[in-house]
N, C-alpha and C. Protein backbone atom coordinates (compact mmCIF):
# COMPACT_ATOMS: atom_id res chain seq x y z
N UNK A 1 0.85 -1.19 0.00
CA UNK A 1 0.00 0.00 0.00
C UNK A 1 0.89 1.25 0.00
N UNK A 2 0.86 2.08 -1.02
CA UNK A 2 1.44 3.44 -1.17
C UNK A 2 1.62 4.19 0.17
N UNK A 3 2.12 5.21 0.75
CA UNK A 3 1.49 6.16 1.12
C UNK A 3 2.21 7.77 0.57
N UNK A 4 1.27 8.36 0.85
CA UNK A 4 1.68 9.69 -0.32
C UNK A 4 2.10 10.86 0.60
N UNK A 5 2.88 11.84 0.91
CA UNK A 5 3.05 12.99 1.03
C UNK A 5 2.92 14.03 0.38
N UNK A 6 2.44 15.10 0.61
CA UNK A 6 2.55 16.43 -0.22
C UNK A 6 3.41 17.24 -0.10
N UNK A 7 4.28 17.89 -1.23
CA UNK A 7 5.13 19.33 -0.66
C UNK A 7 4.83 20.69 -1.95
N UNK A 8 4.43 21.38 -1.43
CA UNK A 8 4.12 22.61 -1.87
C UNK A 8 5.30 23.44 -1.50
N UNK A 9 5.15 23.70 -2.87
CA UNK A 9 6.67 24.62 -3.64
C UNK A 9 6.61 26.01 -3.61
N UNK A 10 6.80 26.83 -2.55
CA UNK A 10 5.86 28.19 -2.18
C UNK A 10 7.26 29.23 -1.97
N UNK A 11 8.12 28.87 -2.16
CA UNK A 11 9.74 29.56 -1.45
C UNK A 11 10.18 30.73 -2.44
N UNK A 12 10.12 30.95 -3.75
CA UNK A 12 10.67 32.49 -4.82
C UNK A 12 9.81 33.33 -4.18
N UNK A 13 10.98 34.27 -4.79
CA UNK A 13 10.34 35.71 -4.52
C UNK A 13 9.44 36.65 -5.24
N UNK A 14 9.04 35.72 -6.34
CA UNK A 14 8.23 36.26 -7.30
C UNK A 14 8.74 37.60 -8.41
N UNK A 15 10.11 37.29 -8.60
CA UNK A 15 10.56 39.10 -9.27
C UNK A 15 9.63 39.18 -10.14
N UNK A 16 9.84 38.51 -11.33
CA UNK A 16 8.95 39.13 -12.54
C UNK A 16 7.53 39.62 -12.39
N UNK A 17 6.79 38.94 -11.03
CA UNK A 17 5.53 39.48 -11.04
C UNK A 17 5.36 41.11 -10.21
N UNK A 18 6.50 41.23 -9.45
CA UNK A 18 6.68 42.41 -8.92
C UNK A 18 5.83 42.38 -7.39
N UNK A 19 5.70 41.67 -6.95
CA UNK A 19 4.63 41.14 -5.64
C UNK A 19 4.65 40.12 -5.24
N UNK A 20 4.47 39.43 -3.94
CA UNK A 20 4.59 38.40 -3.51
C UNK A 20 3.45 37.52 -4.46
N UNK A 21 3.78 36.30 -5.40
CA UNK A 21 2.93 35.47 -5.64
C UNK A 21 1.66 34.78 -4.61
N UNK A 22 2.42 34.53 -3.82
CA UNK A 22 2.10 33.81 -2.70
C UNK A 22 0.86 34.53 -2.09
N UNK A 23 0.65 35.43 -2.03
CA UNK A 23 -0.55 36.64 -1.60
C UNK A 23 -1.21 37.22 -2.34
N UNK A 24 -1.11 36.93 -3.80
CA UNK A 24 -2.63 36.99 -4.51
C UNK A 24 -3.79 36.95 -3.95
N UNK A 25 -5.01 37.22 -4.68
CA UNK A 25 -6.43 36.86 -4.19
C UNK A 25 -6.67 35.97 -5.14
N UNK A 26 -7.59 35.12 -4.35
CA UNK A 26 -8.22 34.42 -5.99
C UNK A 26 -9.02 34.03 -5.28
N UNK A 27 -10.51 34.26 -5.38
CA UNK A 27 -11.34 33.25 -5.03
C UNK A 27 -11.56 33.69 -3.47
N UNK A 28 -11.10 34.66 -3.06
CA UNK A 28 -11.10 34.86 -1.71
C UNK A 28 -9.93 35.01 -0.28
N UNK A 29 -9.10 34.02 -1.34
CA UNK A 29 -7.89 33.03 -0.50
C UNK A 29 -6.74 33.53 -1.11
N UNK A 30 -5.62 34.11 -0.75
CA UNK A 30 -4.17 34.33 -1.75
C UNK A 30 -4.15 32.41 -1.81
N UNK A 31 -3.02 32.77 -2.94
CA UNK A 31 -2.85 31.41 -3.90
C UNK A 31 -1.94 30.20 -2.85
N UNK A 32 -1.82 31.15 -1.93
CA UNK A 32 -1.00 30.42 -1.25
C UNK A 32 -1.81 29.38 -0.18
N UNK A 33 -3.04 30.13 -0.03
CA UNK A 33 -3.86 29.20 1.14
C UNK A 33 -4.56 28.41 -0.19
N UNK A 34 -5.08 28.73 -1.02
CA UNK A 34 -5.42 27.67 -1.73
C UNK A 34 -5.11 26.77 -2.32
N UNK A 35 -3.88 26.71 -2.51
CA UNK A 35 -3.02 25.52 -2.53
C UNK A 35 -2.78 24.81 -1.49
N UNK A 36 -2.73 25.64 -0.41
CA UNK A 36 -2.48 24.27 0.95
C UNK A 36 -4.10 23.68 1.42
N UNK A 37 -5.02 24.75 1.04
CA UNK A 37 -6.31 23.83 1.06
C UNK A 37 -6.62 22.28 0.08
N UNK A 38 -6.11 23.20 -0.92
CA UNK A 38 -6.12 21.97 -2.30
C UNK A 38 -5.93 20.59 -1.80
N UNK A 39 -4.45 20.99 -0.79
CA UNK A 39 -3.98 19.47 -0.76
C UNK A 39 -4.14 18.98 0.60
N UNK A 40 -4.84 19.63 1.15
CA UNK A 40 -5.62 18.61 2.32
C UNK A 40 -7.17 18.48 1.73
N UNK A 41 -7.46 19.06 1.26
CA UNK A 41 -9.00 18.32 0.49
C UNK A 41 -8.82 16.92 -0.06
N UNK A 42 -7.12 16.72 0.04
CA UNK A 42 -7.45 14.93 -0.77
C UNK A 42 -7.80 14.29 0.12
N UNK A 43 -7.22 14.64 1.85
CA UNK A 43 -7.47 13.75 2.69
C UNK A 43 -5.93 12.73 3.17
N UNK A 44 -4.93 13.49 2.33
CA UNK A 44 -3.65 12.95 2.00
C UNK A 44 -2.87 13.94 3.50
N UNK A 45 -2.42 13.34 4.46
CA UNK A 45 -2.41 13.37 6.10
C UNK A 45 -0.49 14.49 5.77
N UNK A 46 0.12 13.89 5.09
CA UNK A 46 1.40 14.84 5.77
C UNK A 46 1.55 15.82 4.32
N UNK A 47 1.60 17.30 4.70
CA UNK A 47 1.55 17.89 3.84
C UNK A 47 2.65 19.11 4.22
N UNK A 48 3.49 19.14 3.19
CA UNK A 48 4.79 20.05 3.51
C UNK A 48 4.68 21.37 2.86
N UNK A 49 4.41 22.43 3.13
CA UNK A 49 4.88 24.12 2.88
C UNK A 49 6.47 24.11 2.35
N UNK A 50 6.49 24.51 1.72
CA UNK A 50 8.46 25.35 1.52
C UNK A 50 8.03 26.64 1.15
N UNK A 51 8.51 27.45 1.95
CA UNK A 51 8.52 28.85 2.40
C UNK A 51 9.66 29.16 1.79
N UNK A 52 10.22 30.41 1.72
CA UNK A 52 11.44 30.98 1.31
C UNK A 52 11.68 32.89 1.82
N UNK A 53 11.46 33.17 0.50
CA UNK A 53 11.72 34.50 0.34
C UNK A 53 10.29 35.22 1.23
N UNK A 54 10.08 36.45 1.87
CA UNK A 54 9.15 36.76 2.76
C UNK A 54 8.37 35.97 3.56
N UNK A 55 8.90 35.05 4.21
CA UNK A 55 8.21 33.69 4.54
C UNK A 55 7.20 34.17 6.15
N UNK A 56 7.95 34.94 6.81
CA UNK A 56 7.01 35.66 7.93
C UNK A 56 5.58 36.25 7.35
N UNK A 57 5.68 36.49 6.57
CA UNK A 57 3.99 37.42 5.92
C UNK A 57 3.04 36.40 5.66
N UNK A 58 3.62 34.90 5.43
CA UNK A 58 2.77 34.06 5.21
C UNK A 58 2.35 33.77 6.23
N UNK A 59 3.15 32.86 7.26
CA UNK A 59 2.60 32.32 8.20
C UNK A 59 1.51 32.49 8.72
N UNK A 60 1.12 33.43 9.43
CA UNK A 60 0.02 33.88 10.26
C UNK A 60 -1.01 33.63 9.18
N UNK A 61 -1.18 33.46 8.05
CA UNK A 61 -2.35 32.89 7.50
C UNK A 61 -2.35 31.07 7.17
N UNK A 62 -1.50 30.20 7.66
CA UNK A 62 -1.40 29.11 7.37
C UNK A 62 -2.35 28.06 8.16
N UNK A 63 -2.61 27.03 8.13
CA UNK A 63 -3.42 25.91 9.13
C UNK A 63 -2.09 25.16 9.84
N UNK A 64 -1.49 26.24 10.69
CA UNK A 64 0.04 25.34 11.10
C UNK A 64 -0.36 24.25 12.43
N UNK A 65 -1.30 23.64 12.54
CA UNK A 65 -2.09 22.34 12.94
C UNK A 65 -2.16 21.37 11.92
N UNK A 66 -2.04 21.97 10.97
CA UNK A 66 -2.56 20.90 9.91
C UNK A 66 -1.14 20.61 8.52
N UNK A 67 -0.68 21.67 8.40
CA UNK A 67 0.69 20.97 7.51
C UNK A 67 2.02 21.79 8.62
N UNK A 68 2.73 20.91 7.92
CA UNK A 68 4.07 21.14 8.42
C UNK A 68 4.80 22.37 7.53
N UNK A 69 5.33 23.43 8.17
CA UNK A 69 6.10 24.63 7.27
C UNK A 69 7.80 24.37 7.68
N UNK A 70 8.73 24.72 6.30
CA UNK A 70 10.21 24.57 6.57
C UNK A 70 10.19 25.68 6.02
N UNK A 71 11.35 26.67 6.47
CA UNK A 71 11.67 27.72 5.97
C UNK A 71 13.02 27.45 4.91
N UNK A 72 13.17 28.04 3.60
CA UNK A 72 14.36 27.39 2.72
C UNK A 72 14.82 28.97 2.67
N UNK A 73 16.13 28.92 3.54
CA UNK A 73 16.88 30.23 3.75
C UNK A 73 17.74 30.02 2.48
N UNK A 74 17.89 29.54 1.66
CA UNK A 74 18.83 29.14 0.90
C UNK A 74 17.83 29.33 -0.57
N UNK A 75 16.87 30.05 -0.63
CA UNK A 75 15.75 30.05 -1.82
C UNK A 75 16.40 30.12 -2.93
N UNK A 76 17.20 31.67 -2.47
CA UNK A 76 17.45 32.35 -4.06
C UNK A 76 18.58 31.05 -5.09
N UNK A 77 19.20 29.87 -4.34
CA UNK A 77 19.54 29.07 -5.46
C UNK A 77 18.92 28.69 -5.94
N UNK A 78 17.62 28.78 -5.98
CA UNK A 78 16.19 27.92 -6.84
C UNK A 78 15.58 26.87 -6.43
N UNK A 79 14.67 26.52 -7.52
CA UNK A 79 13.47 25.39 -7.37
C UNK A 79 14.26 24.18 -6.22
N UNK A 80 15.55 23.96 -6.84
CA UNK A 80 16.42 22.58 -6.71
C UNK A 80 16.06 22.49 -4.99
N UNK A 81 16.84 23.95 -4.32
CA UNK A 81 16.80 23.89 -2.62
C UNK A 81 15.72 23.21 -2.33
N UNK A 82 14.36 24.14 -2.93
CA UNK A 82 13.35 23.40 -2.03
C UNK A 82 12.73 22.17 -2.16
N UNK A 83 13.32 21.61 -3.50
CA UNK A 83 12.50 19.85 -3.43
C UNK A 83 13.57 19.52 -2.83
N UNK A 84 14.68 19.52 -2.53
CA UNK A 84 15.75 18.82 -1.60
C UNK A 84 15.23 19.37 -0.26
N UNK A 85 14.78 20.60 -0.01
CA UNK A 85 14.75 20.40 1.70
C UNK A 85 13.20 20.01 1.95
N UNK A 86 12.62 20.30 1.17
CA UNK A 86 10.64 19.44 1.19
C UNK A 86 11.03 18.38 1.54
N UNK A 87 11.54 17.29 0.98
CA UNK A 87 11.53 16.53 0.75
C UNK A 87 12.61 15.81 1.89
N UNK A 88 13.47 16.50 2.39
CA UNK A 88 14.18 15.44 3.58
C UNK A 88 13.55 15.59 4.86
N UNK A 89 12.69 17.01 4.85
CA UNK A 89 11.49 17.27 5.80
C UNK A 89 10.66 16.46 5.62
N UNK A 90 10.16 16.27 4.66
CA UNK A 90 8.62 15.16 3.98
C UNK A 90 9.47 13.66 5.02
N UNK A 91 10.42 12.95 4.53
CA UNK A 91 11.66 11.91 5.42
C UNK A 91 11.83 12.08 6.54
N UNK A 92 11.73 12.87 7.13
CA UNK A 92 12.17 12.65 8.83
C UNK A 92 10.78 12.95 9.25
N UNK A 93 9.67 13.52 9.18
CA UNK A 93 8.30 13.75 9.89
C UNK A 93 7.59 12.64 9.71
N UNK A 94 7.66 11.68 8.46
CA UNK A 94 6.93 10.64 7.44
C UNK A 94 7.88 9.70 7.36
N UNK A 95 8.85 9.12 7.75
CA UNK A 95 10.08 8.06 6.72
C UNK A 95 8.56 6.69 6.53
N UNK A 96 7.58 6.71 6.37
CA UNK A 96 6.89 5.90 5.78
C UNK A 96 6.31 5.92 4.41
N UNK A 97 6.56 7.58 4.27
CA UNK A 97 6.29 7.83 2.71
C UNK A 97 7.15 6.86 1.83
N UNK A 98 5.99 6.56 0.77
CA UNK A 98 6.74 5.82 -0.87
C UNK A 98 6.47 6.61 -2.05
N UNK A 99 5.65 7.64 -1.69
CA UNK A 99 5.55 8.67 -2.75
C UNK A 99 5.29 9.83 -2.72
N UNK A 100 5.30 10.76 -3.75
CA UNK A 100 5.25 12.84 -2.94
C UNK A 100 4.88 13.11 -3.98
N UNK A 101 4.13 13.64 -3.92
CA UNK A 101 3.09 14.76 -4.90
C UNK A 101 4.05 16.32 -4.81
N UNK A 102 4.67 16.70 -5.84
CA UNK A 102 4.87 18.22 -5.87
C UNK A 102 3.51 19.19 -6.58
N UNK A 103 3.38 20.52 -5.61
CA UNK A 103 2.76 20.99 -6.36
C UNK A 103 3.50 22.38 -6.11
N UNK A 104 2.87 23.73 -7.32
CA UNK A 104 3.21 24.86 -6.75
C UNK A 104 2.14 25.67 -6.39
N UNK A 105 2.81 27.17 -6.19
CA UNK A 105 1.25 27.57 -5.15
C UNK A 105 0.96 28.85 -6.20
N UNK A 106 1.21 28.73 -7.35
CA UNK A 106 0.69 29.61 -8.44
C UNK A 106 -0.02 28.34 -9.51
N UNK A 107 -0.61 27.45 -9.55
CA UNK A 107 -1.46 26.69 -10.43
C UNK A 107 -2.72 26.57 -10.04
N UNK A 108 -3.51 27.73 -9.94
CA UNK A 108 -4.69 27.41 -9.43
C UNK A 108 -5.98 26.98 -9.78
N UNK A 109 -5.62 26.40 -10.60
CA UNK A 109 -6.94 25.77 -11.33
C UNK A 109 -6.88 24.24 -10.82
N UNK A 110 -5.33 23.95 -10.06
CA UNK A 110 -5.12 22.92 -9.97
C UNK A 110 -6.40 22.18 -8.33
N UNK A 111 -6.80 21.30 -8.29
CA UNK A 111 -7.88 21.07 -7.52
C UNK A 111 -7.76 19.87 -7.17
N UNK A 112 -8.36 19.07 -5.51
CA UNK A 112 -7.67 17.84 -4.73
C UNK A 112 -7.91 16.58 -5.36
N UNK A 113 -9.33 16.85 -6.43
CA UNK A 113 -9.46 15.62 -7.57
C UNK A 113 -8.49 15.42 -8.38
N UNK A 114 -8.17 16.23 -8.53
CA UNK A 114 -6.74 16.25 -9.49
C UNK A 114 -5.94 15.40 -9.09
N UNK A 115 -5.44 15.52 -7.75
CA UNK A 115 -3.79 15.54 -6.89
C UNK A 115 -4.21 13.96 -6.74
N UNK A 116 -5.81 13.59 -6.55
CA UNK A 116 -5.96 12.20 -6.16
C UNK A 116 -5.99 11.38 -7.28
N UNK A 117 -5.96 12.14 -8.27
CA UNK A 117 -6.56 11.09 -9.74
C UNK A 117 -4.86 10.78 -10.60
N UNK A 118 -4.29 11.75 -9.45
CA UNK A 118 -2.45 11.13 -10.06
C UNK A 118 -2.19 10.18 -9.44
N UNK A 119 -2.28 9.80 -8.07
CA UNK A 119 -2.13 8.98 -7.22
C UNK A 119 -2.92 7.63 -7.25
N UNK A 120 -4.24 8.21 -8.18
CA UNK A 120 -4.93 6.58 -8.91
C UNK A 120 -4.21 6.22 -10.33
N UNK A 121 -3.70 7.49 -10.70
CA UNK A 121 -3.13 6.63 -12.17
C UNK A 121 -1.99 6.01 -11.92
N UNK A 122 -1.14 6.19 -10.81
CA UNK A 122 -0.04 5.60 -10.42
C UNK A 122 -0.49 4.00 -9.87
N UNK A 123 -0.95 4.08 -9.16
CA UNK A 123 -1.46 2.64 -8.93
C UNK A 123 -2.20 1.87 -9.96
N UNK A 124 -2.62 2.29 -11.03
CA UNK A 124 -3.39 1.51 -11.99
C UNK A 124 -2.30 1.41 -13.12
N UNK A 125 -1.16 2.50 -13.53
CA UNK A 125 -0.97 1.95 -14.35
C UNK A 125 0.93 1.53 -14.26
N UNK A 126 0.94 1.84 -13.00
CA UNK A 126 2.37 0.83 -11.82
C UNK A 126 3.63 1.90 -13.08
N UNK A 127 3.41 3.02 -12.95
CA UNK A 127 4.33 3.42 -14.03
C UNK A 127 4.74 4.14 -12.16
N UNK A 128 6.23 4.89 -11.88
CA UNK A 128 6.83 5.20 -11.26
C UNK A 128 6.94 7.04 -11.20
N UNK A 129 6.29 7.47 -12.05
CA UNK A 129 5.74 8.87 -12.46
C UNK A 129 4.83 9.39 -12.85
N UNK A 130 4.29 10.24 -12.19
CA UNK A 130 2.77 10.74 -13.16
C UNK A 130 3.05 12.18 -13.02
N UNK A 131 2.96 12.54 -14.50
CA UNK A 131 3.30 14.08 -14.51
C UNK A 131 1.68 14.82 -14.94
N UNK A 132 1.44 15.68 -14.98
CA UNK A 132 0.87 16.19 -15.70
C UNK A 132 1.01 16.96 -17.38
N UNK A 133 0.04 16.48 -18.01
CA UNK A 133 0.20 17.18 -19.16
C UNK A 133 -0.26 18.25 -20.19
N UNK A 134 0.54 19.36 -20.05
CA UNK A 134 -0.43 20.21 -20.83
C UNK A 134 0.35 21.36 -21.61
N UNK A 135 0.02 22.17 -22.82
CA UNK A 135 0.77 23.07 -23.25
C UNK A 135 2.23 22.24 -24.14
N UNK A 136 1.86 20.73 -24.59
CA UNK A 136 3.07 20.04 -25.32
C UNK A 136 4.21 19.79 -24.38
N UNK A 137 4.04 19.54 -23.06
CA UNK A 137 5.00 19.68 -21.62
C UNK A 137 4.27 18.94 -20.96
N UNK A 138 5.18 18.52 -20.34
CA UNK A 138 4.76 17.55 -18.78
C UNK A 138 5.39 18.19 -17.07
N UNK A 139 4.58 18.60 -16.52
CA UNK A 139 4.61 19.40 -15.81
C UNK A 139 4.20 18.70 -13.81
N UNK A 140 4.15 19.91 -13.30
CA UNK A 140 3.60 19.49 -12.36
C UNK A 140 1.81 20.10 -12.28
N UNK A 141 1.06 20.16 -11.40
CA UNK A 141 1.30 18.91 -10.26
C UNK A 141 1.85 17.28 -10.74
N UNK A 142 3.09 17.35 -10.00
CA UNK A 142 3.51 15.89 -10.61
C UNK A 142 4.27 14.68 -9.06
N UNK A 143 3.91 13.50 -9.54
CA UNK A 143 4.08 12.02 -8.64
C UNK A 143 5.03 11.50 -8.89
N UNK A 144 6.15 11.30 -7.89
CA UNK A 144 7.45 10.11 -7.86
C UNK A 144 7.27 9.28 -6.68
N UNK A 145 7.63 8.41 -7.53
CA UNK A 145 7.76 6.92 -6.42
C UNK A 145 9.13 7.32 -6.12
N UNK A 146 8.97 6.66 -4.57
CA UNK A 146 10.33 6.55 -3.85
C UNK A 146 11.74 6.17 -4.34
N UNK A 147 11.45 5.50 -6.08
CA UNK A 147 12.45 5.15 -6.22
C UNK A 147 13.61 6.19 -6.78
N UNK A 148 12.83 7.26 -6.80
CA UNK A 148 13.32 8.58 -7.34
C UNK A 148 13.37 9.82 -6.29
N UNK A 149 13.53 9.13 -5.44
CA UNK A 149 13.96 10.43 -3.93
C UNK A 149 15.22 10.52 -4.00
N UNK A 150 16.51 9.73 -4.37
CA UNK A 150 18.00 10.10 -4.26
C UNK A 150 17.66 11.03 -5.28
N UNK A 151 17.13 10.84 -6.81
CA UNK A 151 17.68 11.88 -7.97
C UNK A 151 16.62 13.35 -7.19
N UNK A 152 16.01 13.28 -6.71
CA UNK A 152 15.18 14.58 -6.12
C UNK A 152 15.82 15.10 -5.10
N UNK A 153 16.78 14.36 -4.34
CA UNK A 153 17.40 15.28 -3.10
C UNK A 153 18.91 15.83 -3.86
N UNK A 154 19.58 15.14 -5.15
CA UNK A 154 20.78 15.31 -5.74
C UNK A 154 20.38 16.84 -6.67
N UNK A 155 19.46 17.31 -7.11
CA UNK A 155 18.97 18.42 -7.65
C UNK A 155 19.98 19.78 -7.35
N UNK A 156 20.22 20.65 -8.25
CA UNK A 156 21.01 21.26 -7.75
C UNK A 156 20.68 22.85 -8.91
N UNK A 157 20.64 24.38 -7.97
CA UNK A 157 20.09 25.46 -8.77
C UNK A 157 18.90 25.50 -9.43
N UNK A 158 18.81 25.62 -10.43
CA UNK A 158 17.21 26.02 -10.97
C UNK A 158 17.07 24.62 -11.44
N UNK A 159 17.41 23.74 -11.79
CA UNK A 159 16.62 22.56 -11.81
C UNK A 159 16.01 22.27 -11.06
N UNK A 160 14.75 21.95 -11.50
CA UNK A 160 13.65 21.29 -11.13
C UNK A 160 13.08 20.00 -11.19
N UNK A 161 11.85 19.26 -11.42
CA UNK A 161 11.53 18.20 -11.15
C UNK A 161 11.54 18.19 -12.80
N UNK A 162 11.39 18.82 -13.61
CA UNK A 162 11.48 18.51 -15.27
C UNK A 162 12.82 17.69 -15.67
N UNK A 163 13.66 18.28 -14.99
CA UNK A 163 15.76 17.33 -15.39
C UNK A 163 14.79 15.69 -15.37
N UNK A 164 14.65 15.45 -14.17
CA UNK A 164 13.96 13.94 -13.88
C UNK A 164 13.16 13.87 -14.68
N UNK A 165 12.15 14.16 -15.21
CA UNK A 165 11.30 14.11 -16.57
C UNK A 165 11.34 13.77 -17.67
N UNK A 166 12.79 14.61 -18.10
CA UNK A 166 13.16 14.32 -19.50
C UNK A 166 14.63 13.47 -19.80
N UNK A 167 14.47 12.64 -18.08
CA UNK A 167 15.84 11.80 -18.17
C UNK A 167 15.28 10.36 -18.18
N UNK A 168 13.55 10.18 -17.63
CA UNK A 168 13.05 8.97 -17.35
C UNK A 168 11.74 8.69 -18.39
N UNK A 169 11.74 9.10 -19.53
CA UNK A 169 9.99 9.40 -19.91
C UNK A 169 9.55 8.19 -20.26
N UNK A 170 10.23 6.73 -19.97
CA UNK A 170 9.84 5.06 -19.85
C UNK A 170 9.24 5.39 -18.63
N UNK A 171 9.42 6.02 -17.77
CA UNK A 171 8.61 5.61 -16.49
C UNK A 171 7.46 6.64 -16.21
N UNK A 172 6.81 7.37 -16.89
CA UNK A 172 5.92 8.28 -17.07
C UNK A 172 4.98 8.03 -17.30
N UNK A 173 3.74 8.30 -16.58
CA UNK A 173 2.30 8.22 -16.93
C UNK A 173 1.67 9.58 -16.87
N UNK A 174 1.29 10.16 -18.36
CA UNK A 174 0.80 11.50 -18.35
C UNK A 174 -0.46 11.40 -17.81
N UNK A 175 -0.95 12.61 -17.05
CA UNK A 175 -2.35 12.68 -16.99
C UNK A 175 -2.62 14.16 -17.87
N UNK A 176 -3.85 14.24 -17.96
CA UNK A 176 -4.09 15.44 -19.28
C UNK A 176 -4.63 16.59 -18.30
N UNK A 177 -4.46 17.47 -18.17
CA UNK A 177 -4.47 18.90 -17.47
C UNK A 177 -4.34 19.99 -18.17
N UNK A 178 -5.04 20.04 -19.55
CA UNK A 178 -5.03 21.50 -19.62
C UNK A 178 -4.79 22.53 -19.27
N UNK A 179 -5.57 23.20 -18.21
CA UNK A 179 -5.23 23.97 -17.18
C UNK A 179 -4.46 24.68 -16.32
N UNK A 180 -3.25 23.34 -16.56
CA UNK A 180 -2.45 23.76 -15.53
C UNK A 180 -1.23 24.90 -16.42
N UNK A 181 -1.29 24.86 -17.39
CA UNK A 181 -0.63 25.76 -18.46
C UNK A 181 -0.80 27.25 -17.35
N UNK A 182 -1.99 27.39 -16.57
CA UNK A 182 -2.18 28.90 -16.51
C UNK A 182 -1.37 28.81 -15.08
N UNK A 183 -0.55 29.63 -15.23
CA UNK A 183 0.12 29.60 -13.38
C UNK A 183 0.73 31.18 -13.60
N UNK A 184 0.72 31.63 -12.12
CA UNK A 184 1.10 33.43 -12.20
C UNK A 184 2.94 33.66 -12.28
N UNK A 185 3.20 34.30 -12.82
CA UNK A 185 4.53 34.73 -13.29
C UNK A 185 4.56 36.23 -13.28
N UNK A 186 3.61 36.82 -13.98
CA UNK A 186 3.63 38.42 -14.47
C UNK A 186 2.15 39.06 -14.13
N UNK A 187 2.28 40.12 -14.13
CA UNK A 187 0.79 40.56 -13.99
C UNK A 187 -0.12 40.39 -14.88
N UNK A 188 0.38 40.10 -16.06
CA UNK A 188 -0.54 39.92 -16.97
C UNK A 188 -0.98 38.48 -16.98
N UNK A 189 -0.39 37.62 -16.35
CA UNK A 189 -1.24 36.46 -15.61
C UNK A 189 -2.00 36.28 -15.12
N UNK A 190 -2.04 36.89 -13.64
CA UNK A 190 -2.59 37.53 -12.38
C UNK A 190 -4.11 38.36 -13.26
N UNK A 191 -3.92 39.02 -14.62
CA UNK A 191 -5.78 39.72 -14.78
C UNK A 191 -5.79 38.58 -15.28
N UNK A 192 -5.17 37.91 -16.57
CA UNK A 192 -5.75 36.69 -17.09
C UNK A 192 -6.03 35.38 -16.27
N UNK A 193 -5.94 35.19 -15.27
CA UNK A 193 -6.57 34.26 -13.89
C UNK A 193 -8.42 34.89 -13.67
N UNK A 194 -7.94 36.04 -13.20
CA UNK A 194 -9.10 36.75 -12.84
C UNK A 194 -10.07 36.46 -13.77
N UNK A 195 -9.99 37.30 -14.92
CA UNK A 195 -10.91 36.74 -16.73
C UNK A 195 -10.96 35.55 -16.09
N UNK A 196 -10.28 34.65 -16.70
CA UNK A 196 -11.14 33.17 -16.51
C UNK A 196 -11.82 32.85 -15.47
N UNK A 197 -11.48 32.87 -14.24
CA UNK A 197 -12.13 32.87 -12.99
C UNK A 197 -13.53 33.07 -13.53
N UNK A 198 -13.41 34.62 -13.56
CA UNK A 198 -14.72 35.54 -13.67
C UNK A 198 -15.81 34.77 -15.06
N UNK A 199 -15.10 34.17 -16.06
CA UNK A 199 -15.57 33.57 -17.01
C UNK A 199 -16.21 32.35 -16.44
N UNK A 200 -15.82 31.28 -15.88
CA UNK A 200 -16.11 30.10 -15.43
C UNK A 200 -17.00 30.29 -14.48
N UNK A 201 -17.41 31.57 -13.56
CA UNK A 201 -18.05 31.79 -12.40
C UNK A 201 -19.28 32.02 -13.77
């Protein structure tokens, strides 16, 4: 029997958007609580924050009863720090985990059916990865089996969970996600969220 951890990838400083990502509105919630809602709506018990850059402004809005927060003082080397320190945090709170869901906290379309329907395609179709797919890319929200925690803690600067992606794509099970193409970077993200939002409402 699997068991799954979550770590939410929440640690840049957001330059290009000129504002903390992390404190958007959307829906009511900056992007940041709705992502850590996301991933306790699966019902999926250890769920990891990586904090970074302004990481005090978050807190006081977090469920710190309910996931675990690491601060990654070490952000500005990139994505790499924080799936290496998520993830040896996710290991010492959990060493029962066999698998980790990454997500980030700018994909907000992304939703806990989602996060659970990777974690069923992994068991149905015994592949060792489930990425998401969308925009001709395989992306996150994305699933590694344990057997891929050394190459996730060896990560190093702006690599991300994609290096592993496009080094293993025999062990890949896409799931189809449209959607997830839309994630905030620039402000002109941030109205085009809103539009759709406002469209779909």
């Amino acid at each position: 029997m699997s068991t799954t951890g979550i770590i939410i990838l929440a640690a840049g400083s957001s330059s290009r958007l000129g504002q903390a990502k992390q404190q958007l509105l959307y829906k009511g919630k900056t992007l940041l609580q709705h992502a850590v809602q996301t991933a306790l709506d699966t019902g999926i018990k250890n769920v990891i924050v990586v904090l970074g850059a302004n990481s005090e402004k978050f807190l006081q809005h977090l469920p710190l009863s309910q996931v675990q927060v690491v601060q990654n003082l070490g952000w500005a080397e990139g994505m790499a720090s924080s799936i290496r320190l998520g993830l040896a945090e996710l290991q010492k709170v959990a060493p029962q985990i066999t698998q980790v869901l990454f997500m980030l906290c700018d994909q907000p379309f992304v939703t806990a059916a989602l996060l659970n329907e990777l974690v069923q395609k992994k068991e149905e179709t015994k592949k060792k990865i489930v990425a998401c797919s969308y925009a001709d890319t395989l992306g996150a929200p994305v699933l590694f089996d344990l057997a891929f925690f050394p190459e996730l803690l060896q990560l190093k600067g702006q690599e991300g969970a994609k290096k592993i992606l496009s080094k293993h794509p025999v062990d890949i099970a896409p799931l189809f996600f449209p959607l997830g193409v839309v994630d905030i970077d620039t402000p002109s993200d941030y109205t085009f969220l809103i539009q759709k939002a406002n469209a779909i409402d």
